[in-house]
Protein backbone atom coordinates (compact mmCIF):
# COMPACT_ATOMS: atom_id res chain seq x y z
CA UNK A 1 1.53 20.28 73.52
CA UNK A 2 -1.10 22.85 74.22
CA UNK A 3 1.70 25.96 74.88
CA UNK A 4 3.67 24.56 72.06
CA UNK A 5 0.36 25.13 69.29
CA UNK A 6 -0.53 28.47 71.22
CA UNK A 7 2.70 29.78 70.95
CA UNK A 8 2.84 28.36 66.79
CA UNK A 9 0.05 30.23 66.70
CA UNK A 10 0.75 33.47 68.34
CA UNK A 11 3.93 33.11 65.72
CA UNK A 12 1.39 33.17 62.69
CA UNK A 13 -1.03 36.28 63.99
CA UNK A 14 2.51 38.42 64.72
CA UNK A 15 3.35 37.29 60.68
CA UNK A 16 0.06 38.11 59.58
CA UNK A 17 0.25 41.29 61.65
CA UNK A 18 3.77 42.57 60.83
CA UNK A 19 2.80 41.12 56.66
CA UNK A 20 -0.59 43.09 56.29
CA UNK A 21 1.39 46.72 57.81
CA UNK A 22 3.76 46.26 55.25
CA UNK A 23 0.86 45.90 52.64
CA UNK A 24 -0.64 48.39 54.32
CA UNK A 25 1.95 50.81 53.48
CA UNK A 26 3.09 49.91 50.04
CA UNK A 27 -0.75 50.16 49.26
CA UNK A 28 -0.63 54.08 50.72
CA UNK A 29 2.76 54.83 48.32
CA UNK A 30 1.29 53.55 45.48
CA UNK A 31 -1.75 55.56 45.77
CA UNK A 32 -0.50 58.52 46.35
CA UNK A 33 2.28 58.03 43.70
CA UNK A 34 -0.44 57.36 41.37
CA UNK A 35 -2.23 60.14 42.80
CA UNK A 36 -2.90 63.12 40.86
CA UNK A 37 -3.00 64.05 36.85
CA UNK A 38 -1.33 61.23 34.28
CA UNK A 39 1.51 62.08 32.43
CA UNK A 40 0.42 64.00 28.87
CA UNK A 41 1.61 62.57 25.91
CA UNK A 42 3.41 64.74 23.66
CA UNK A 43 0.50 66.58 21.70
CA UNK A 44 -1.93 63.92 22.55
CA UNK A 45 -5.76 64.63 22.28
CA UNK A 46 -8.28 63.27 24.53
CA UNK A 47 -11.15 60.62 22.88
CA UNK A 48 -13.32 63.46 22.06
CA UNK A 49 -10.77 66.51 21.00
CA UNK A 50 -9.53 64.09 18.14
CA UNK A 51 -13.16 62.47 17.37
CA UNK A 52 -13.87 66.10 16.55
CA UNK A 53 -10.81 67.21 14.96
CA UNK A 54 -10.77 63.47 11.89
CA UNK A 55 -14.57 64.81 11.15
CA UNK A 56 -14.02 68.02 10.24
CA UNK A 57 -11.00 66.71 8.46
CA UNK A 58 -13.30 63.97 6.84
CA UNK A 59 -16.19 66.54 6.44
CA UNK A 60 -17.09 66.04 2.50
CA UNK A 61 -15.58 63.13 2.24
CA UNK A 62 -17.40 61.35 -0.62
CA UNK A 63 -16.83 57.69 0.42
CA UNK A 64 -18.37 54.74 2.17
CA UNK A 65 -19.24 54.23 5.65
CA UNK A 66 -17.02 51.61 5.75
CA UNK A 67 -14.24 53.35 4.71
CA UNK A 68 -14.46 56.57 6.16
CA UNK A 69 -15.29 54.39 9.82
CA UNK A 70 -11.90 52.79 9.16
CA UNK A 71 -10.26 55.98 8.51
CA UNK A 72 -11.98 57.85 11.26
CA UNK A 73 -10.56 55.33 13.75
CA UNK A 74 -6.77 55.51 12.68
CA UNK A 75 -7.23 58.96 12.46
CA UNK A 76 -8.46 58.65 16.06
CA UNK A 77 -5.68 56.59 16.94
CA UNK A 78 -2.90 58.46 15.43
CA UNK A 79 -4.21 61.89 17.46
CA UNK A 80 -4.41 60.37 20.81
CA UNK A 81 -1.11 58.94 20.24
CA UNK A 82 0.08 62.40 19.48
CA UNK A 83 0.70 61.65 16.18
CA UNK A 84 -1.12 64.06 14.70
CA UNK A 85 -1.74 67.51 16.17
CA UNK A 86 -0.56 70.71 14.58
């Protein structure tokens, strides 16, 4: 009884063993696929290039806050999308 649960258990740890290697190594591809720069969008800007590019657009824009917040952010949107560079 006693060699029989030993040897159940010296099944599991070689399992465990041979399992967390294998995790082990997909975790190193992954990282160093992911490794490195992202992929640009096509004419994307960054958060802050097109923050700066809709308010000089919007400069002297006689409107409310509301409206000119809404705009701002689909402008926003649309540039980091690379929607909207020239």
């Amino acid at each position: 009884m006693l060699k029989t649960a030993s040897m159940f258990a010296m099944a599991g740890l070689m399992t465990l063993a041979v399992t967390g290697a294998s995790q082990a190594q997909e975790s190193r591809t992954f990282r160093r696929i992911t490794a490195g720069e992202p992929a640009a969008l096509q004419n994307a800007m960054t958060e802050s290039q097109a923050r700066r590019q809709c308010r000089m657009e919007m400069r002297g824009s006689r409107e409310s806050k509301r409206s000119i917040a809404i705009k701002m952010r689909g402008c926003m949107d649309r540039k980091m999308q690379g929607a909207g560079r020239n």
